[in-house]
N, C-alpha and C. Protein backbone atom coordinates (compact mmCIF):
# COMPACT_ATOMS: atom_id res chain seq x y z
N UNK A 1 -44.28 31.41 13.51
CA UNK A 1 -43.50 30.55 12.64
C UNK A 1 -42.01 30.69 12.94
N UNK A 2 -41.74 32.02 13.23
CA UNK A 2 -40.51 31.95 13.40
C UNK A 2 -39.65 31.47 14.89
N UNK A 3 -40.46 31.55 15.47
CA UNK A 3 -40.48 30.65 17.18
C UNK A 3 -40.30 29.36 16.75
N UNK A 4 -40.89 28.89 16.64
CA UNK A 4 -41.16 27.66 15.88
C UNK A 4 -39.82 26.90 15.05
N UNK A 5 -39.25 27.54 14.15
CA UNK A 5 -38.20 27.79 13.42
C UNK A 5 -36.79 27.88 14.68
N UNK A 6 -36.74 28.67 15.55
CA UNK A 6 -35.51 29.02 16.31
C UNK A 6 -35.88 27.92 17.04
N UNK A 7 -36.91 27.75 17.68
CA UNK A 7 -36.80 26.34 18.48
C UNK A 7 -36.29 25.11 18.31
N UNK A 8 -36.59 24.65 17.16
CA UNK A 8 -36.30 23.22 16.11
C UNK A 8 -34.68 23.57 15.78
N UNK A 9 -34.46 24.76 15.45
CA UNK A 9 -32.90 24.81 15.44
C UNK A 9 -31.81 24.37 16.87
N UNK A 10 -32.37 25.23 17.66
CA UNK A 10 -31.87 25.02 19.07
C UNK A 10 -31.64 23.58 19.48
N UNK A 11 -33.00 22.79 19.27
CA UNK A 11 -33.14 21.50 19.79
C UNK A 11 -32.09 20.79 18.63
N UNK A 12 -31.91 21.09 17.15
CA UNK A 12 -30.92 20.27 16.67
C UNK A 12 -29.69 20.44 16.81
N UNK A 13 -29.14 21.84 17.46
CA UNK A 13 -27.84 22.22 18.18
C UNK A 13 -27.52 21.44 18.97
N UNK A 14 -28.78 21.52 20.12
CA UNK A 14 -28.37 20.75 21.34
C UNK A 14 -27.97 19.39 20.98
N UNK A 15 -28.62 18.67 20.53
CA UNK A 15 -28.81 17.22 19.68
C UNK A 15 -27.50 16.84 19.17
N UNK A 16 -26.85 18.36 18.39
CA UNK A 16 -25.49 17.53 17.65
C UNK A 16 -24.45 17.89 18.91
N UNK A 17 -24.82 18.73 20.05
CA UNK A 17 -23.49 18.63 21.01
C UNK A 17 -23.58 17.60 21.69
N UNK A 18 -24.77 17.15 22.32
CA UNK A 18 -24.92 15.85 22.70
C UNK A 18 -24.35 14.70 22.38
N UNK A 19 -24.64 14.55 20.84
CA UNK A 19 -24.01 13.44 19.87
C UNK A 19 -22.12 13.52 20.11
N UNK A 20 -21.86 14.80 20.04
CA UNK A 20 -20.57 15.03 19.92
C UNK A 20 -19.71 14.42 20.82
N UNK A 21 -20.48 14.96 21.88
CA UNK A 21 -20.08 15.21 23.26
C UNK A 21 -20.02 13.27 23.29
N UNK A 22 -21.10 12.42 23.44
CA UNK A 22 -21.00 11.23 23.81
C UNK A 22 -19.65 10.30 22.27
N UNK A 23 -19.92 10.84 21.55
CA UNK A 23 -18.67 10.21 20.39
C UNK A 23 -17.05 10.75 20.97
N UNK A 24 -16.92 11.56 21.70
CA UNK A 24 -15.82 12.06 22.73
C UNK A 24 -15.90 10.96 23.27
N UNK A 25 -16.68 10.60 24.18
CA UNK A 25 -16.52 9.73 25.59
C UNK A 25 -16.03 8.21 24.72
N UNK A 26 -16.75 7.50 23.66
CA UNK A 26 -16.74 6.90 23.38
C UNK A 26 -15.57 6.64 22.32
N UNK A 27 -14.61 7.60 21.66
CA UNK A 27 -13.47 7.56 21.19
C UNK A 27 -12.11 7.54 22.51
N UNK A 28 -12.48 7.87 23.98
CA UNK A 28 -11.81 8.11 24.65
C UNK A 28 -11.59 6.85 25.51
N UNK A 29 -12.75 6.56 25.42
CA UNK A 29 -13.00 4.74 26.30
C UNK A 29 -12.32 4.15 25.33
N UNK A 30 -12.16 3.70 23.97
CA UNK A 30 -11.73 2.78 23.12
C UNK A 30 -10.24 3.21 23.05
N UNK A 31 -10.02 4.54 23.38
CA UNK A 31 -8.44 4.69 23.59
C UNK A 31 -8.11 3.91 24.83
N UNK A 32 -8.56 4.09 25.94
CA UNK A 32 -8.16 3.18 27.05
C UNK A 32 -7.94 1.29 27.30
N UNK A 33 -9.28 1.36 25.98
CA UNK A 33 -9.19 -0.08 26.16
C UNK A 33 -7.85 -0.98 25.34
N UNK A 34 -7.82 0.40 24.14
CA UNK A 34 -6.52 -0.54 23.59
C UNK A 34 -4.96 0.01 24.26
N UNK A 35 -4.74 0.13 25.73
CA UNK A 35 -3.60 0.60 26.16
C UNK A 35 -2.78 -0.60 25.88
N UNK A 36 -1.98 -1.13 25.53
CA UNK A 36 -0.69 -2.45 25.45
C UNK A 36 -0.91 -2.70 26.74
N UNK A 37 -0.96 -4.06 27.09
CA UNK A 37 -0.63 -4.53 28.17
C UNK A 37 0.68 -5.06 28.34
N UNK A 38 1.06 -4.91 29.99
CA UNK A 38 2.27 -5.29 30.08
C UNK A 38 2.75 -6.94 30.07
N UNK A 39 3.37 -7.40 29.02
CA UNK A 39 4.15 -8.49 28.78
C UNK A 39 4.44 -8.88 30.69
N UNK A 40 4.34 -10.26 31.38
CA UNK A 40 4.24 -11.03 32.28
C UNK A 40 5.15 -12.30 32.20
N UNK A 41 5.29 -12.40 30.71
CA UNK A 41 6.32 -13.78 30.70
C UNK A 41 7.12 -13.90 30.40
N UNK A 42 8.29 -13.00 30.10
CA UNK A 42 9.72 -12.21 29.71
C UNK A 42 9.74 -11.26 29.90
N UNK A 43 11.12 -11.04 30.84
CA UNK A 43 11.65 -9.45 30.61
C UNK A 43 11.54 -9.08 28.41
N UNK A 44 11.46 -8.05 28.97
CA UNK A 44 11.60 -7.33 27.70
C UNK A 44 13.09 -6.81 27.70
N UNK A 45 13.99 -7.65 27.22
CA UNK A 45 15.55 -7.28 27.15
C UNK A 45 15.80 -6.64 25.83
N UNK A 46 16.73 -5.73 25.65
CA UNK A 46 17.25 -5.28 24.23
C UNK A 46 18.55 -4.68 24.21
N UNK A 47 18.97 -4.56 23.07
CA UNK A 47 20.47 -3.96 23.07
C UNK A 47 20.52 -2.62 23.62
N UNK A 48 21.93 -2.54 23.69
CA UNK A 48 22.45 -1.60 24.73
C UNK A 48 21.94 0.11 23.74
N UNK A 49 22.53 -0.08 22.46
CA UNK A 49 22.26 1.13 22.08
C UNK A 49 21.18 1.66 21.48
N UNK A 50 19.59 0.81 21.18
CA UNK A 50 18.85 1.39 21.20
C UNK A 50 17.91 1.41 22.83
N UNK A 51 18.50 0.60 23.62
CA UNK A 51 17.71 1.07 25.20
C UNK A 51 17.98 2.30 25.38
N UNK A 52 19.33 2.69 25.07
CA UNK A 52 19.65 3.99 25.46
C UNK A 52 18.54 5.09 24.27
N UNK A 53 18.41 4.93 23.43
CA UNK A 53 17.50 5.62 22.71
C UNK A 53 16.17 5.65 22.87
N UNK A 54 16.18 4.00 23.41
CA UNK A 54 14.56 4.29 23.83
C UNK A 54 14.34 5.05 25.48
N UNK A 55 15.37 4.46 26.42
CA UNK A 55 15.15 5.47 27.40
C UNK A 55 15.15 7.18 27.19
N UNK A 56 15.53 7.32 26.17
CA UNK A 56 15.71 8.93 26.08
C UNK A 56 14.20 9.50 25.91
N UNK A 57 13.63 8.73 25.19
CA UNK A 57 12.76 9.09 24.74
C UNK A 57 11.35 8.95 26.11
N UNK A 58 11.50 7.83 26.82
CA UNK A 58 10.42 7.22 27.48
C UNK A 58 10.41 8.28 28.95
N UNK A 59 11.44 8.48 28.98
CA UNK A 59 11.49 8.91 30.45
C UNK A 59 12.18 8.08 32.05
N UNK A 60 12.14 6.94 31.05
CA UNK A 60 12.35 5.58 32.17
C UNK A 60 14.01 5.56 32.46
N UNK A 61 13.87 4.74 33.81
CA UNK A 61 15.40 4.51 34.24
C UNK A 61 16.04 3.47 33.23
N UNK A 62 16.97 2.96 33.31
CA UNK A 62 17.67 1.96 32.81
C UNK A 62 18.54 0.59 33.55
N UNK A 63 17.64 -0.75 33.33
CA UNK A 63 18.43 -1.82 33.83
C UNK A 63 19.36 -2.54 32.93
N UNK A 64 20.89 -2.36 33.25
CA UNK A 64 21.85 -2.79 32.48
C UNK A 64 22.00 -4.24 33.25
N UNK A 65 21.61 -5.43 32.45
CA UNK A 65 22.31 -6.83 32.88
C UNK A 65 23.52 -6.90 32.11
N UNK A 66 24.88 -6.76 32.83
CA UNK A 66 25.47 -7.21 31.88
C UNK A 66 25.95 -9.18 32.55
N UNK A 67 26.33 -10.01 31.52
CA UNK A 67 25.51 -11.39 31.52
C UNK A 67 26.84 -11.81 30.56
N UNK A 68 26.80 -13.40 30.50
CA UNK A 68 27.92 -14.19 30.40
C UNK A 68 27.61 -15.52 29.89
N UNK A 69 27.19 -16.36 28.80
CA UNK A 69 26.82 -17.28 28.47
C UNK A 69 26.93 -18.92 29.26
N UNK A 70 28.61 -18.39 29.65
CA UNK A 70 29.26 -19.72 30.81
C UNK A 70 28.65 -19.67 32.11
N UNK A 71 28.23 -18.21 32.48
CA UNK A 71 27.99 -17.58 33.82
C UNK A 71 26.94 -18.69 34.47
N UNK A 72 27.42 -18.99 35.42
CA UNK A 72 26.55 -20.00 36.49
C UNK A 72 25.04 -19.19 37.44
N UNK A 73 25.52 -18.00 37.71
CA UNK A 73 24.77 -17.13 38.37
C UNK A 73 24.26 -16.69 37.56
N UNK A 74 24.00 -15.98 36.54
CA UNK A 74 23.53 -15.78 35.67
C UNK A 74 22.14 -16.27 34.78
N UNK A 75 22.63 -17.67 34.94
CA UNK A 75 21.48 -18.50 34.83
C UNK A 75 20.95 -18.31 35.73
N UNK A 76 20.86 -18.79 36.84
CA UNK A 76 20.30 -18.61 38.31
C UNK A 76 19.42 -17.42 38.21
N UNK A 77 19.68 -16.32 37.99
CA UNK A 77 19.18 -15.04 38.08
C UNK A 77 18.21 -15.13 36.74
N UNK A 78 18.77 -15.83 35.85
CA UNK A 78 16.99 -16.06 34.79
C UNK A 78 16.06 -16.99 34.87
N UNK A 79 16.46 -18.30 35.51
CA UNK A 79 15.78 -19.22 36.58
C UNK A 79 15.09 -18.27 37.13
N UNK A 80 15.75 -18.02 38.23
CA UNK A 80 14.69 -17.79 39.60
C UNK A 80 14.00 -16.33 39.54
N UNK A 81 15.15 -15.21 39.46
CA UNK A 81 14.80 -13.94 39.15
C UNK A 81 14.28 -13.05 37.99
N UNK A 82 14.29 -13.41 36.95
CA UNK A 82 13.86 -12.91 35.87
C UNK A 82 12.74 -13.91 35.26
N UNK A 83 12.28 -15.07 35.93
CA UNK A 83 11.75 -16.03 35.56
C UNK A 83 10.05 -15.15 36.32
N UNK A 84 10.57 -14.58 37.46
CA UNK A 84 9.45 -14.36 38.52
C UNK A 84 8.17 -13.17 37.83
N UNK A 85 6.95 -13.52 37.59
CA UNK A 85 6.25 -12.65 37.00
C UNK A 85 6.17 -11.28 37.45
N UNK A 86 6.31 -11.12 38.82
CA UNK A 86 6.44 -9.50 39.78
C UNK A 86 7.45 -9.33 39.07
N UNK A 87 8.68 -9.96 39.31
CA UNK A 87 10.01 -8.74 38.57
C UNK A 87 9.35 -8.49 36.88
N UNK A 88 9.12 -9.53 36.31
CA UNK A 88 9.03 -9.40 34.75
C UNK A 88 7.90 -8.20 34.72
N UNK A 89 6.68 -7.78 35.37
CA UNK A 89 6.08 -7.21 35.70
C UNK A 89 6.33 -6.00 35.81
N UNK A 90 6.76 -5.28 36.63
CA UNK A 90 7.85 -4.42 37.40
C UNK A 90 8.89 -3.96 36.33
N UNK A 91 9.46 -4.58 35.79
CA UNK A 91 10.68 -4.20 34.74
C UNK A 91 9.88 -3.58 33.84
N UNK A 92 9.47 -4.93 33.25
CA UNK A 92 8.82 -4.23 31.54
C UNK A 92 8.00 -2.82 31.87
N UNK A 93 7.20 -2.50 33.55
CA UNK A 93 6.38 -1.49 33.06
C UNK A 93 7.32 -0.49 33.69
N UNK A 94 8.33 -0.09 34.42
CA UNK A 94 9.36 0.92 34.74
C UNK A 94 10.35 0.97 34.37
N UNK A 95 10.96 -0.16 33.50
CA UNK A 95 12.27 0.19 33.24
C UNK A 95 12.49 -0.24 31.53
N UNK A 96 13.55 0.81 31.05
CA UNK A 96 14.02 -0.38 29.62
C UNK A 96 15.12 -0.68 30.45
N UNK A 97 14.88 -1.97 29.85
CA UNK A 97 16.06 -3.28 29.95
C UNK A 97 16.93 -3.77 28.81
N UNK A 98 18.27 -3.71 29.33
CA UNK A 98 19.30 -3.84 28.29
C UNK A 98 20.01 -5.07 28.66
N UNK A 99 20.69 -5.67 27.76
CA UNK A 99 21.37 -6.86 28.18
C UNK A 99 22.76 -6.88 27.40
N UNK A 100 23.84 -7.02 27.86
CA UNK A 100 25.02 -6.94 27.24
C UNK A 100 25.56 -8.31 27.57
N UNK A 101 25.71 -9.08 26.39
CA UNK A 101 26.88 -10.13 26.69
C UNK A 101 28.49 -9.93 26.68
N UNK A 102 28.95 -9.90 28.06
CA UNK A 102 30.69 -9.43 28.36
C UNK A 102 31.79 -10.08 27.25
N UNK A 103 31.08 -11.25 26.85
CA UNK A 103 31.78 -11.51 26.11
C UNK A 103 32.22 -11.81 24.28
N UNK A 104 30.75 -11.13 24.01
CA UNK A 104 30.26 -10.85 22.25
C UNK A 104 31.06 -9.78 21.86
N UNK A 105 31.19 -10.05 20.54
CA UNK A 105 31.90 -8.69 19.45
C UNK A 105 31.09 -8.33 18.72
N UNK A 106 29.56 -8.02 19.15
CA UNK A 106 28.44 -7.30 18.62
C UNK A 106 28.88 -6.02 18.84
N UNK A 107 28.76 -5.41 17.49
CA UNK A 107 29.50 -3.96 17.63
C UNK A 107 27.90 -2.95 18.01
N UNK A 108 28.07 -1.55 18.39
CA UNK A 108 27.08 -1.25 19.39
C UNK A 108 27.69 0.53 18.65
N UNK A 109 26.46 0.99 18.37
CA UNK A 109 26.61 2.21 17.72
C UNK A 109 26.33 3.23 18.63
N UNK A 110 26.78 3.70 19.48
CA UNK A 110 26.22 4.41 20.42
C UNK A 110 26.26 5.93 20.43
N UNK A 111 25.46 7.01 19.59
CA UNK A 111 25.76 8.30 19.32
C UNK A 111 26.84 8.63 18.74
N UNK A 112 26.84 7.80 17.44
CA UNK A 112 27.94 7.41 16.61
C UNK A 112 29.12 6.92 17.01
N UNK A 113 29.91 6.55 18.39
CA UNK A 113 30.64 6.14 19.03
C UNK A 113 30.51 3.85 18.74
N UNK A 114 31.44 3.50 17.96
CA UNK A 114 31.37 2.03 17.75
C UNK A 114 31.76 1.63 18.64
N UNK A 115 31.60 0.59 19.75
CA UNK A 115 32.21 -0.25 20.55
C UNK A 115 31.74 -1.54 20.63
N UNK A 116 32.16 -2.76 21.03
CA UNK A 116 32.05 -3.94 21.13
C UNK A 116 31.04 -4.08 22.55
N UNK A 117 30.44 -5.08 22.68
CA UNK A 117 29.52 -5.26 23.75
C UNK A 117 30.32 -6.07 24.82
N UNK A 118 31.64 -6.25 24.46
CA UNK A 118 32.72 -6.76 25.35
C UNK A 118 33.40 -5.58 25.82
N UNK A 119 33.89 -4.85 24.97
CA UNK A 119 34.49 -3.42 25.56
C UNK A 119 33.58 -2.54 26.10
N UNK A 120 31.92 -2.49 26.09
CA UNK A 120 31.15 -1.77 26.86
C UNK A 120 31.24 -2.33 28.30
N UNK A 121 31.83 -3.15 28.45
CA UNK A 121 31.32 -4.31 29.89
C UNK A 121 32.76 -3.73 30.45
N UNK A 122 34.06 -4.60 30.04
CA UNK A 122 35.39 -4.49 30.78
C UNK A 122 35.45 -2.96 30.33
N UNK A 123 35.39 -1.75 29.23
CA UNK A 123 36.41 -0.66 29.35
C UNK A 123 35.26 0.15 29.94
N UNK A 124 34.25 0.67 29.68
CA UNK A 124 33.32 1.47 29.97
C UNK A 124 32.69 0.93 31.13
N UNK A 125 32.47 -0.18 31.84
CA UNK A 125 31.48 0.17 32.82
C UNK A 125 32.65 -1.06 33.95
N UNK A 126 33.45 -1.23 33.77
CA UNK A 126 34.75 -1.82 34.18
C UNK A 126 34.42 -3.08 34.68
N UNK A 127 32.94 -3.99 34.37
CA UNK A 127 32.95 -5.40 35.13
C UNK A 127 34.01 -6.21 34.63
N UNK A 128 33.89 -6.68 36.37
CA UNK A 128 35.33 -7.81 36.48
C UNK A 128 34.18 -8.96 36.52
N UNK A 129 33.41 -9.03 36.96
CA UNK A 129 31.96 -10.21 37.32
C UNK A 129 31.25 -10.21 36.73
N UNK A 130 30.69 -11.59 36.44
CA UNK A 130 28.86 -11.91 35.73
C UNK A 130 27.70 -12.71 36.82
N UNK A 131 27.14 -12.26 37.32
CA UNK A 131 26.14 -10.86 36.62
C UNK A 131 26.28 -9.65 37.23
N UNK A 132 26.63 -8.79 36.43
CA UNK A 132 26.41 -7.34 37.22
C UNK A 132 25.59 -6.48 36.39
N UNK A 133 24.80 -6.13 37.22
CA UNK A 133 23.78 -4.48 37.16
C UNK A 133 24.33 -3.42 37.19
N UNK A 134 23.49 -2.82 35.89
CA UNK A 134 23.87 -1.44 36.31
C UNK A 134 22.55 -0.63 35.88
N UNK A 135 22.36 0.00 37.17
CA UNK A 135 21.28 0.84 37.13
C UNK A 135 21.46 2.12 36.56
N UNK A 136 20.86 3.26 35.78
CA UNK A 136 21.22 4.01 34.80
C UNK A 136 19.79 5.15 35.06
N UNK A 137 20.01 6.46 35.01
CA UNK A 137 19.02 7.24 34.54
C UNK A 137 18.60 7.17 33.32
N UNK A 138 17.19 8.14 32.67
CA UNK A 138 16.91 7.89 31.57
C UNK A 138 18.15 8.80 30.57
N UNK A 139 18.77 9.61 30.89
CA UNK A 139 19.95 10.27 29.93
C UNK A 139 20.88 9.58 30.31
N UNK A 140 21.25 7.83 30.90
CA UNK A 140 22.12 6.93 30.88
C UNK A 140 23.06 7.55 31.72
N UNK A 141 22.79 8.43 32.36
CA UNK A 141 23.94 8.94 33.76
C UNK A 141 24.02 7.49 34.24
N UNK A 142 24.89 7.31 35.40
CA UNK A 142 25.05 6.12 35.95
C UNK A 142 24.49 6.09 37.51
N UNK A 143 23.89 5.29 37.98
CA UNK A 143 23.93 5.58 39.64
C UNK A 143 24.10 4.84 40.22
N UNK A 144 24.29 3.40 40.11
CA UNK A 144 24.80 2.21 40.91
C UNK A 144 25.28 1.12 39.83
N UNK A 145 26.01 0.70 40.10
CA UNK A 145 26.67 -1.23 40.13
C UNK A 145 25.13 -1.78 41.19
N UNK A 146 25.24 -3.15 40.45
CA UNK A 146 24.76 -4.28 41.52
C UNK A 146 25.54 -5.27 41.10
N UNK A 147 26.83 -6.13 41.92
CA UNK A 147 27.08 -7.18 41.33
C UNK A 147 26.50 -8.34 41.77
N UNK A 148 26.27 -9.85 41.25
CA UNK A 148 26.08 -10.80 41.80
C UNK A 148 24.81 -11.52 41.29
N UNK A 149 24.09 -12.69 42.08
CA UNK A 149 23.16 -13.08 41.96
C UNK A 149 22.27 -12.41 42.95
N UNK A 150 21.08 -12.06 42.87
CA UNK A 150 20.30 -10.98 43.81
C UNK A 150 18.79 -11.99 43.45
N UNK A 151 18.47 -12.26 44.85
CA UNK A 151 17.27 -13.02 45.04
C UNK A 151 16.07 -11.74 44.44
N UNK A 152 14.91 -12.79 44.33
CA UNK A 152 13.49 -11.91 43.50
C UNK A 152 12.99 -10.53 44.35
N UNK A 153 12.97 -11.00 45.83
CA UNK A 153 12.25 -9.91 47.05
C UNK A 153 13.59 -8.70 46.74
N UNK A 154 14.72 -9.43 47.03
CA UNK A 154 16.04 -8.24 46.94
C UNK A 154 16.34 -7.43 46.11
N UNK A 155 15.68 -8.03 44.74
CA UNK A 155 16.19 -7.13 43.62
C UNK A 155 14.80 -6.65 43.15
N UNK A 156 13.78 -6.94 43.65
CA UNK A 156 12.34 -5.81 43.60
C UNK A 156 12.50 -4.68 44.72
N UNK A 157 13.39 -4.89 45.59
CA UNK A 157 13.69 -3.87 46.66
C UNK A 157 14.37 -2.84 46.14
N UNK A 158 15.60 -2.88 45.59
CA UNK A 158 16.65 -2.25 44.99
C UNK A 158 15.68 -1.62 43.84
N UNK A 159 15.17 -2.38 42.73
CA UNK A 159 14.33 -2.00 41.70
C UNK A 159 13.81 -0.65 41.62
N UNK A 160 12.88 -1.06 43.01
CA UNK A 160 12.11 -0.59 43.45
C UNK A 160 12.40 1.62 44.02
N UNK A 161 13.81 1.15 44.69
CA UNK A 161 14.60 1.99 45.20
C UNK A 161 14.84 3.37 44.17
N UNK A 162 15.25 2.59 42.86
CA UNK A 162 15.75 3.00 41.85
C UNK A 162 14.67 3.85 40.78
N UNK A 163 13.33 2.98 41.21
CA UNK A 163 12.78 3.91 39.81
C UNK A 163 11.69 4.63 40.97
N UNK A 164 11.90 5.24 42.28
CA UNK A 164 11.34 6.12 42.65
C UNK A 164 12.41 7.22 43.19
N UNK A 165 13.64 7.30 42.57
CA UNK A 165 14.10 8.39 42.66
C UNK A 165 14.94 8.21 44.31
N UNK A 166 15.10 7.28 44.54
CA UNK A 166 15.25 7.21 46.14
C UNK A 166 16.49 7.58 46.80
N UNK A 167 17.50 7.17 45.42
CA UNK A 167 18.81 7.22 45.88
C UNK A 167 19.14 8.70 46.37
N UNK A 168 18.94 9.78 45.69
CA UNK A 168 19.24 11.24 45.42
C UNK A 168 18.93 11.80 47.39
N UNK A 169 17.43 10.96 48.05
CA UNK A 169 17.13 11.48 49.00
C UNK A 169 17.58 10.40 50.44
N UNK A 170 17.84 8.81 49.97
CA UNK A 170 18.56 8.64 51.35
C UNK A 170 19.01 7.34 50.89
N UNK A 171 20.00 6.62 52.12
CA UNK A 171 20.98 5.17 51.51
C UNK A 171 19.74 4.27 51.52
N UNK A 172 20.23 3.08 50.37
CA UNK A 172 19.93 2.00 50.48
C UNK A 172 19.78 1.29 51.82
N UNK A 173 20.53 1.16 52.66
CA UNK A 173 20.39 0.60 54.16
C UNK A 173 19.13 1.15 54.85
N UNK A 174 19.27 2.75 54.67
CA UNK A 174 18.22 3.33 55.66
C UNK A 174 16.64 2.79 54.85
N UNK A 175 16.34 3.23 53.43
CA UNK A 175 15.22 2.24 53.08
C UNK A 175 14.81 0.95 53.55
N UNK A 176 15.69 -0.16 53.55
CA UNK A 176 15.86 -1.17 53.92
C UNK A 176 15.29 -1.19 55.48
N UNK A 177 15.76 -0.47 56.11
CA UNK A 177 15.39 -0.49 57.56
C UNK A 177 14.38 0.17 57.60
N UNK A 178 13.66 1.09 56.85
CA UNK A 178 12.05 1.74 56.85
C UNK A 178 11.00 0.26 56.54
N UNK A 179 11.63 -0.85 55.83
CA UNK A 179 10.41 -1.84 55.26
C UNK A 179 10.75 -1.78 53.78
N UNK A 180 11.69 -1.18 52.89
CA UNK A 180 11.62 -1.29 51.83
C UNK A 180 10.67 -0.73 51.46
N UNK A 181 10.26 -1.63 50.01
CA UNK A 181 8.56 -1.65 48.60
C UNK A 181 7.58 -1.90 49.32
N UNK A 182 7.97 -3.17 50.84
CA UNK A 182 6.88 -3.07 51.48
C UNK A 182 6.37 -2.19 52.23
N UNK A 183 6.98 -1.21 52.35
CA UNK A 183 6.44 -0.17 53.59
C UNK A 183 5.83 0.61 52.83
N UNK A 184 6.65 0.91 51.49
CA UNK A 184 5.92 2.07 50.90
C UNK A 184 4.89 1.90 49.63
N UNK A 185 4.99 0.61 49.39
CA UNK A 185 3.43 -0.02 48.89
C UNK A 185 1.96 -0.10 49.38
């Protein structure tokens, strides 16, 4: 009887690790399935001083557009380049994206520091031009300017450059002459 008894126990041990074990797999699959997908039909743009908060937090580099309402290129670059699903692609899932208009008096709280989103452009990051980039670590160090209008392939190159750490180990030119994203895709 008592065989009998330890057996039927055993087998309902096994039974509830089993159970356990597959309600694991199956709480772990339903975590995967609801991952956010990445947005395809807009950059995901936001202000300057919570990108910087959210990059702190994410780990991610930082794309500063700073941008100009009159700006001719500008448009151009949301036409053609920010319009393109690879960049929109590409951004939203490696980078936060910030957008500063050079010429708004949206005041900008930045680690308690107030400034205008006009004085972040001309005093702090000194653009004389619209559109200019500025590429940013995730603790908002600085590591490049881009000024200008920058075609879709050119500025997934650079992008590209930027959120694998590239600059620290060799120039922009010499990438460029390896094949770029394409070589190392």
């Amino acid at each position: 009887m008592k065989k009998i008894i330890v057996v039927l126990l055993s087998a309902i041990m096994l039974f509830s690790i089993a159970l356990a074990q597959t309600q694991g797999e199956k709480n772990q699959k339903s975590k995967e399935d609801k991952a956010v997908p990445v947005d395809t039909t807009k950059v995901n743009w936001i202000a300057y001083d919570k990108g910087l908060e959210l990059a702190k937090e994410s780990g991610k580099h930082i794309l500063v557009d700073f941008t100009a309402k009159w700006c001719g290129y500008c448009k151009k670059m949301e036409k053609e380049t920010f319009s393109n699903p690879e960049v929109i692609k590409f951004l939203n899932t490696h980078f936060i994206n910030i957008k500063v208009d050079g010429d708004a008096q949206t005041e900008l709280n930045v680690g308690g520091y107030k400034i205008t989103e006009s004085s972040l452009a001309r005093a702090e990051y000194r653009v004389t031009g619209y559109p200019t980039f500025w590429f940013l670590k995730s603790n908002a160090e600085r590591i490049a300017p881009v000024p200008g209008y920058v075609p879709m392939d050119r500025f997934l190159d650079i992008a590209s450059f930027i959120k694998d750490d590239l600059y620290d180990k060799m120039k922009f030119e010499d990438y460029m002459k390896n094949g770029g994203r394409k070589k190392t895709n």
